[in-house]
Protein backbone atom coordinates (compact mmCIF):
# COMPACT_ATOMS: atom_id res chain seq x y z
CA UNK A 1 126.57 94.51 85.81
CA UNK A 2 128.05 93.17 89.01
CA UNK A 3 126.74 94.61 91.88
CA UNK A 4 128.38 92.44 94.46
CA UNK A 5 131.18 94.85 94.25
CA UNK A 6 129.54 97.64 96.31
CA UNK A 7 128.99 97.47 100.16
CA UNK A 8 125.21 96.72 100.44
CA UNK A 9 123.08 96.34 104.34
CA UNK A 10 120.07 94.37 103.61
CA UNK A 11 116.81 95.72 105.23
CA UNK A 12 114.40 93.51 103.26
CA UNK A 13 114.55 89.35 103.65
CA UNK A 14 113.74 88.09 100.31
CA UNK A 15 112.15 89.90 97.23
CA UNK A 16 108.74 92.07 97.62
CA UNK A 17 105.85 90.40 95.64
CA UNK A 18 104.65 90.92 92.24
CA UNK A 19 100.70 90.69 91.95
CA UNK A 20 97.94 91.14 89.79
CA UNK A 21 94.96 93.47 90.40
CA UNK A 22 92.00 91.98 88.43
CA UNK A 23 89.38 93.58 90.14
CA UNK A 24 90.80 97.21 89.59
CA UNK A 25 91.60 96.41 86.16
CA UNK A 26 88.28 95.59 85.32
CA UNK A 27 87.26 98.65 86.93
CA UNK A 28 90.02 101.25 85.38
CA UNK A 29 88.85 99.56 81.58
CA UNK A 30 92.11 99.68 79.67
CA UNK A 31 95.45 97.25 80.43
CA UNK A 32 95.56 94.54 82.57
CA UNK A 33 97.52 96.16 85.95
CA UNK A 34 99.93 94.17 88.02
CA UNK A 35 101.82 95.61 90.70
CA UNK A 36 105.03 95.48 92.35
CA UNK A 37 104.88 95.98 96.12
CA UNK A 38 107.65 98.19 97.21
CA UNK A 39 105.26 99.23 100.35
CA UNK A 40 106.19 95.82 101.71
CA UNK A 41 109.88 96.50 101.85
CA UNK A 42 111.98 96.31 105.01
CA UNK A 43 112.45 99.40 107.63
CA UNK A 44 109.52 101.43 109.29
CA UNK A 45 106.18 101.32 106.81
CA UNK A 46 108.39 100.38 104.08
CA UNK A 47 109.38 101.87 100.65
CA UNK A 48 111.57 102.24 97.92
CA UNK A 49 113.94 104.44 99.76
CA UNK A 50 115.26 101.34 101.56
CA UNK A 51 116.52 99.96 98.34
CA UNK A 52 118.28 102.92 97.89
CA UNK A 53 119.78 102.70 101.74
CA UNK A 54 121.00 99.59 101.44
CA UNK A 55 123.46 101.14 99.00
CA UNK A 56 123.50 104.31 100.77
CA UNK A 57 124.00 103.28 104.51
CA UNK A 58 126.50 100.74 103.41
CA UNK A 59 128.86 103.75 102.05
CA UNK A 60 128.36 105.65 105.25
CA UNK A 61 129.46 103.11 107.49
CA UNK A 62 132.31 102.15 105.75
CA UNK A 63 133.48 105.84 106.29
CA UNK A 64 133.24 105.79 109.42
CA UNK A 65 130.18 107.95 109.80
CA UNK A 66 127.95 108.07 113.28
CA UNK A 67 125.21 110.59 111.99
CA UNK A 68 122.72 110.09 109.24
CA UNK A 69 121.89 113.68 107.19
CA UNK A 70 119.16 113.91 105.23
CA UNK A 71 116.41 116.37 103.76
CA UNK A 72 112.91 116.43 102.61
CA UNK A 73 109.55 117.69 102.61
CA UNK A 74 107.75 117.82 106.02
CA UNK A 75 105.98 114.74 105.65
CA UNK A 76 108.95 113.22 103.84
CA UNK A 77 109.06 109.05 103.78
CA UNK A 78 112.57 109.11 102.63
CA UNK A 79 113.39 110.91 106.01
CA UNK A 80 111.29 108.03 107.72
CA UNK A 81 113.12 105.69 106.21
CA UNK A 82 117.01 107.52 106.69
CA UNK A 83 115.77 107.34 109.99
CA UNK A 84 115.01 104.16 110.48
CA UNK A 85 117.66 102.84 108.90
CA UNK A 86 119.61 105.21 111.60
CA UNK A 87 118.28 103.12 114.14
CA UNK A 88 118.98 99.45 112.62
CA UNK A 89 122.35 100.66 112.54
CA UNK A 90 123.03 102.23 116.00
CA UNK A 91 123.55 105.59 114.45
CA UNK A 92 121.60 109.33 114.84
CA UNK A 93 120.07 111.38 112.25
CA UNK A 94 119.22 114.51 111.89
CA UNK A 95 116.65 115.77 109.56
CA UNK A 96 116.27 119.00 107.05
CA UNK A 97 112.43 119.85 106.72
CA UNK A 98 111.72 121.93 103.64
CA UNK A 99 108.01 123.74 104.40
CA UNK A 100 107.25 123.65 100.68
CA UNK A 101 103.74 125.37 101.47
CA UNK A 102 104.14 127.65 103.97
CA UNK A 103 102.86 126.83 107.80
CA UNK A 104 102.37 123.11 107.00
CA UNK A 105 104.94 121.96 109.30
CA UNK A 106 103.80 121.17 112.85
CA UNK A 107 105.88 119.07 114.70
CA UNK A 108 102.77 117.35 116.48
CA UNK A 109 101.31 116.38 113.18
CA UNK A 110 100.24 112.59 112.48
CA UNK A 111 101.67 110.68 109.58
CA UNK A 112 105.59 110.68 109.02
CA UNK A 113 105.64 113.55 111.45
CA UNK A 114 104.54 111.34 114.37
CA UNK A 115 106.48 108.67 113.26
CA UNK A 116 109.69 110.86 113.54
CA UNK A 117 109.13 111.71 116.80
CA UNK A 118 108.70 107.79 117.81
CA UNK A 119 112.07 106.95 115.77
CA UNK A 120 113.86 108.97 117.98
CA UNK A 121 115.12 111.83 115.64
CA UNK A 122 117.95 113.52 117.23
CA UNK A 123 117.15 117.25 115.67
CA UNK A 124 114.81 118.30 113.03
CA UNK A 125 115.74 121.62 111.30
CA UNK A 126 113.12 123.23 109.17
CA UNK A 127 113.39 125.73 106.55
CA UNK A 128 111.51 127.66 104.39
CA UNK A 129 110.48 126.14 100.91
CA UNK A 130 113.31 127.10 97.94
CA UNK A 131 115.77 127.20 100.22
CA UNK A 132 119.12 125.21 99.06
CA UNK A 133 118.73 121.74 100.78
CA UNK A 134 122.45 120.71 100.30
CA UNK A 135 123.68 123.77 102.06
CA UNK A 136 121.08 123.55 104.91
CA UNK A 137 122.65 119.89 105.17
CA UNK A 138 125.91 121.19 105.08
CA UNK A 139 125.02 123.36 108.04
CA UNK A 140 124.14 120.52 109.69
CA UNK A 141 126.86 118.37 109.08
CA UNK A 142 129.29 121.08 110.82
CA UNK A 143 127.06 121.26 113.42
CA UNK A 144 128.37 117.58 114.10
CA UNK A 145 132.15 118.00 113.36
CA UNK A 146 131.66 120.39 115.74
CA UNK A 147 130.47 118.04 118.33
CA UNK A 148 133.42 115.77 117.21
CA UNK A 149 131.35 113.15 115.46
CA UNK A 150 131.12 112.30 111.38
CA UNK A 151 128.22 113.13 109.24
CA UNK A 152 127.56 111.37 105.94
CA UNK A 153 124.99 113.21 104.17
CA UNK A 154 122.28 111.77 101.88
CA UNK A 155 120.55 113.78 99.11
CA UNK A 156 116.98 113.74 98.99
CA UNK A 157 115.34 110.86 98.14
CA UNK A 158 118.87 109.12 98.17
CA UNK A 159 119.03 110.27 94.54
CA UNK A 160 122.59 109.73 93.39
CA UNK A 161 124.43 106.77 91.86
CA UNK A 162 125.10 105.15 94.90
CA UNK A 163 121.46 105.58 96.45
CA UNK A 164 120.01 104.54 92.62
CA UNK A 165 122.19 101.14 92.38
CA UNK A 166 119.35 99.93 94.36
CA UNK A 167 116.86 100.19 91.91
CA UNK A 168 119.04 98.74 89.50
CA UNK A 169 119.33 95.74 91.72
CA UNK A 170 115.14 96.14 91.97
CA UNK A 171 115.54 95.59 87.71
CA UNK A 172 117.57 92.41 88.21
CA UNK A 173 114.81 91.24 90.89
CA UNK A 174 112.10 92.11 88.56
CA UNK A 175 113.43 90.40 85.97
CA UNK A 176 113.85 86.99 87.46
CA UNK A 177 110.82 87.05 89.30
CA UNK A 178 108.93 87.93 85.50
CA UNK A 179 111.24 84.58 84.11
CA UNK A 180 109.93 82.58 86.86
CA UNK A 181 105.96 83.55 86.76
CA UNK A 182 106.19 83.38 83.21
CA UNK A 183 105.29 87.04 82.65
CA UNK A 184 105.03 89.65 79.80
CA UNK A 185 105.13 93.10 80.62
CA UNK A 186 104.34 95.40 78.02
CA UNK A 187 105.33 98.85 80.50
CA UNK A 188 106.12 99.22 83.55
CA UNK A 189 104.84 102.59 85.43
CA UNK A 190 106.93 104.14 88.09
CA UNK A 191 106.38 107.41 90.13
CA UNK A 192 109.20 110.19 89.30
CA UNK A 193 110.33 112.48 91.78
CA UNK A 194 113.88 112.66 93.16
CA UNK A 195 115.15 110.91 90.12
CA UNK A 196 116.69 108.04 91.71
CA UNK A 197 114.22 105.50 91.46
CA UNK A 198 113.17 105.89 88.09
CA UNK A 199 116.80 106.12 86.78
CA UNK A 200 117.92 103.16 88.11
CA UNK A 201 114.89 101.42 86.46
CA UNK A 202 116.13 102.42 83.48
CA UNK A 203 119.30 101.66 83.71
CA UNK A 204 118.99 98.21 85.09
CA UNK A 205 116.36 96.92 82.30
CA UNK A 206 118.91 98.06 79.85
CA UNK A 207 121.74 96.35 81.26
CA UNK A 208 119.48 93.57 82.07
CA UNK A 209 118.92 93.67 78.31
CA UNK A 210 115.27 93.77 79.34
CA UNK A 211 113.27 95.63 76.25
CA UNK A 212 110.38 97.03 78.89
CA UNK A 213 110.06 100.71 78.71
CA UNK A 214 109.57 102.23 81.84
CA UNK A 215 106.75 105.29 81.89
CA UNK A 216 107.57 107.81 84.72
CA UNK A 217 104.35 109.94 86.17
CA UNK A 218 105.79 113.09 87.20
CA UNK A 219 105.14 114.16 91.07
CA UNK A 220 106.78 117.38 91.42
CA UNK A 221 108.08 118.90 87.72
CA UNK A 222 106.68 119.14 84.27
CA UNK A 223 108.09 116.73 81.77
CA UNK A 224 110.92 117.94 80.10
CA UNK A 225 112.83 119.35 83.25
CA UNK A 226 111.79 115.88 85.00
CA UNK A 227 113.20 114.05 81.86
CA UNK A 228 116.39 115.94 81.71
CA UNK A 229 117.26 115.68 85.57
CA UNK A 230 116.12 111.78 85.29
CA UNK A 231 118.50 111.69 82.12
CA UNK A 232 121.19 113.00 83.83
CA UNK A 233 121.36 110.34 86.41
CA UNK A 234 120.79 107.98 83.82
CA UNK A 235 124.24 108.91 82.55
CA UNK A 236 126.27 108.66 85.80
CA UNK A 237 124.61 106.00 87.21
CA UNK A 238 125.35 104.12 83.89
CA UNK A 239 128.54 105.06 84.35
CA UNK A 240 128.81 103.73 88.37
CA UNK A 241 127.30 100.49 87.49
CA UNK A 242 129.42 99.47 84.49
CA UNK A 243 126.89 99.35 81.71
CA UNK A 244 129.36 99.12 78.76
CA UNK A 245 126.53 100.31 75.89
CA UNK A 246 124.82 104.00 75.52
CA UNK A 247 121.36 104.50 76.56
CA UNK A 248 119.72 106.66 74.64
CA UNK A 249 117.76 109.96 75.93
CA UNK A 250 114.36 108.06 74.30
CA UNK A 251 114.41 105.91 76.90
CA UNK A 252 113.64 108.53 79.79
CA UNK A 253 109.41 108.66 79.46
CA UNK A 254 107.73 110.95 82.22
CA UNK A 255 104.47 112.55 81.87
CA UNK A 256 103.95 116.00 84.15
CA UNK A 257 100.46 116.44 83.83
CA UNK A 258 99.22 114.75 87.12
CA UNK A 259 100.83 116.54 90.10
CA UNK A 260 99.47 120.32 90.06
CA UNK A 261 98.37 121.95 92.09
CA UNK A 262 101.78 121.69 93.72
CA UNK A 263 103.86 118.72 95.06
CA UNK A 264 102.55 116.87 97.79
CA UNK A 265 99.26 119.25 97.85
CA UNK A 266 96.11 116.82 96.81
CA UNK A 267 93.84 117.06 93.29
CA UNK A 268 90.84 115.25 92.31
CA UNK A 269 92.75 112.47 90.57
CA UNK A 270 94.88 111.18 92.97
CA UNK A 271 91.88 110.90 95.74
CA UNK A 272 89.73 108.83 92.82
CA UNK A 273 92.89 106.86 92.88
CA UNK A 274 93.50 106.29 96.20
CA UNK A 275 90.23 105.35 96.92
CA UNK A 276 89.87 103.33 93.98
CA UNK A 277 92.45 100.66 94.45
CA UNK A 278 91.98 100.68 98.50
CA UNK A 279 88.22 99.70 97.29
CA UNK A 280 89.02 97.30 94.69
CA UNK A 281 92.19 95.26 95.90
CA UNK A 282 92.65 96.95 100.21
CA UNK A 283 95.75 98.11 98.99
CA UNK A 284 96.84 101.75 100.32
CA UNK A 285 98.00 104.26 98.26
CA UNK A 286 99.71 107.07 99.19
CA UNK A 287 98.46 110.66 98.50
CA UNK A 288 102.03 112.21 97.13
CA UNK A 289 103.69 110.16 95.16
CA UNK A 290 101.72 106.57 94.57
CA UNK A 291 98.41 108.39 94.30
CA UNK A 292 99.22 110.65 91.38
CA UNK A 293 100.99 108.16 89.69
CA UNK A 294 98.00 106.24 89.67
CA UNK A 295 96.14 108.73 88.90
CA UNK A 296 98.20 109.02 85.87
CA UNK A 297 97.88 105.50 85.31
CA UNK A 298 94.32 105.35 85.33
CA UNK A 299 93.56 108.76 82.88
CA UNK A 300 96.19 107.65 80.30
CA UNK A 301 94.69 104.18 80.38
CA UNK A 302 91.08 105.93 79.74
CA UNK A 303 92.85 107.74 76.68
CA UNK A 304 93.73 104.69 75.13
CA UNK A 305 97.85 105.55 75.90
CA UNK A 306 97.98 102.16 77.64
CA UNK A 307 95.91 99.82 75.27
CA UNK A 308 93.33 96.82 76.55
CA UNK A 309 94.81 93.74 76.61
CA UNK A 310 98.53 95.37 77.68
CA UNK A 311 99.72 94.26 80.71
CA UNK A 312 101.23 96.88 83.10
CA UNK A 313 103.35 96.62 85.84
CA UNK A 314 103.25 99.63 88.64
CA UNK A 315 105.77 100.04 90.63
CA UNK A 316 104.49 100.53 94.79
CA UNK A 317 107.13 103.26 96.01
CA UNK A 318 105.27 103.10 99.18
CA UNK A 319 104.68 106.17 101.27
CA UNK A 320 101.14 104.99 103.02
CA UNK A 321 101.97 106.58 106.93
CA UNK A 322 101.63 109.50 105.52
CA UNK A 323 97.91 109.29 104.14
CA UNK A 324 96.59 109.83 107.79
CA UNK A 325 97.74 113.52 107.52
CA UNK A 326 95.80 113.65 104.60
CA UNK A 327 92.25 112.27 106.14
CA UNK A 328 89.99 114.98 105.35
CA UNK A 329 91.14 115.00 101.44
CA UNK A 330 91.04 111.44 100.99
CA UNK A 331 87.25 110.93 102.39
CA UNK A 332 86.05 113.90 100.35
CA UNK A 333 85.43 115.87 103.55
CA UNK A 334 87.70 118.75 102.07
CA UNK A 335 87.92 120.55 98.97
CA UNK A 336 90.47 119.54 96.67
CA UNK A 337 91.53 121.33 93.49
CA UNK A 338 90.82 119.38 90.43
């Protein structure tokens, strides 16, 4: 795979760390858990979205665009992070807000919310949960042919081939960085939402020839439609990239059974999580996506699905502005379903 070939920005100096996390291992009872720090990478609070912007922003610009487009939930990092990209660049962006649970958006919220409002967001358009996010975007993107600019629009989560090349090139990172510390991974973990992240691990350890399967943790679907939609991407991304072998539909693992009650709504898990490794190692979680995943992590270690004396490598999408909207949860001063 040569990667060079595709316009890439680079937001991050340098590769994001891989550590161990003895004391939380000890203290989850199973594998022994290393993680790969993702939160640390370049643009506003960091994230694995800005792997996939590289890729992403790269395309836009050389089309000429002036206007970043993108869509997600209302405390969405991957709009923090189209943003903020946005503003490295010199461009605007306008947002899509989907209010998954109804009433949840308020545009004077803490968290990402705030943090859009600092950023400089030109508009922010919400709509009501189920509605059809490329449309909405669509709508948008006349809005500013109208005004006699470009658009480019990006897909939630920056989930397509070009957006998911970046965690291929995350594979190629992990793998030297593994060569050089003189680690064996049994697994690595990775949270699966938008499809793009998790894809493009999969596709890069196979055409890094890299025999490491890669467990996905649900945050949004149940497993087979998160499978299917992650092995979809598999096949067009492996397509993008040039991997000249098959990969087969085994190699797409995603569990579903640790985001209920609803996407982005907290359980019991996810806050024993969060507070967990914040106790154990002062590293931050966040309550969406990182926090179930670990949550997932931690239960299917305790069933004896990751075995002692494994070691594990979780992958740190980020996401940790947008704990603070979640306060109350996280401290156990408010109900959560189990």
């Amino acid at each position: 795979m040569n990667l060079s070939r595709f316009p890439r920005r680079i937001y991050t100096e340098g590769e994001t760390p891989i550590e161990h996390l003895p004391q939380f291992s000890r203290s989850v009872g199973g594998p022994d858990i290393y993680i790969k720090r993702d939160d640390l990478l370049g643009l506003t609070g960091g994230g694995n979205k800005t792997r996939k912007l590289e890729f992403l922003v790269a395309d836009a610009l050389s089309k000429g665009a002036d206007t970043l487009i993108t869509c997600g939930a209302v405390q969405s990092n991957h709009c923090r992070l189209t943003l903020s990209a946005a503003v490295k660049e010199g461009l605007k962006c306008r947002l899509v807000l989907e209010e998954r649970v109804a009433g949840s958006y308020q545009a004077d919220a803490s968290g990402n919310n705030f943090l859009f409002r600092l950023l400089g967001v030109e508009k922010i358009t919400v709509v009501p949960g189920g509605s059809n996010m490329m449309d909405e975007m669509n709508k948008v993107a006349a809005e500013v042919a109208r005004e006699g600019r470009r658009g480019y629009i990006i897909p939630g989560g920056g989930s397509n081939p070009i957006g998911a090349t970046g965690y291929v090139a995350c594979a190629q990172e992990i793998q030297a960085q593994l060569f050089s510390k003189g680690l064996d991974i049994d697994r690595l973990v990775t949270p699966s939402g938008s499809t793009g992240t998790h894809a493009g691990l999969v596709v890069g350890f196979s055409g890094c020839n890299m025999n490491i399967p890669i467990v996905g943790i649900g945050v949004s679907r149940d497993k087979e439609v998160q499978e299917e939609l992650v092995y979809s991407l598999v096949e067009q991304l492996a397509n993008h990239v040039g991997v000249n072998h098959s990969i087969s539909r085994e190699a797409v693992i995603c569990f579903g059974d640790y985001w209920r009650p609803k996407y982005s709504v907290p359980n019991k898990k996810m806050v024993e999580a969060v507070n967990l490794l914040a106790k154990t190692e002062g590293i931050l979680l966040d309550p969406v996506y990182t926090g179930k995943t670990m949550a997932g992590l931690i239960d299917l270690s305790r069933q004896g699905y990751f075995k002692k004396g494994e070691k594990v490598l979780f992958l740190h999408t980020g996401g940790s502005p947008a704990l603070y909207a979640y306060m109350k949860s996280i401290l156990g001063e408010e109900a959560v379903d189990g």
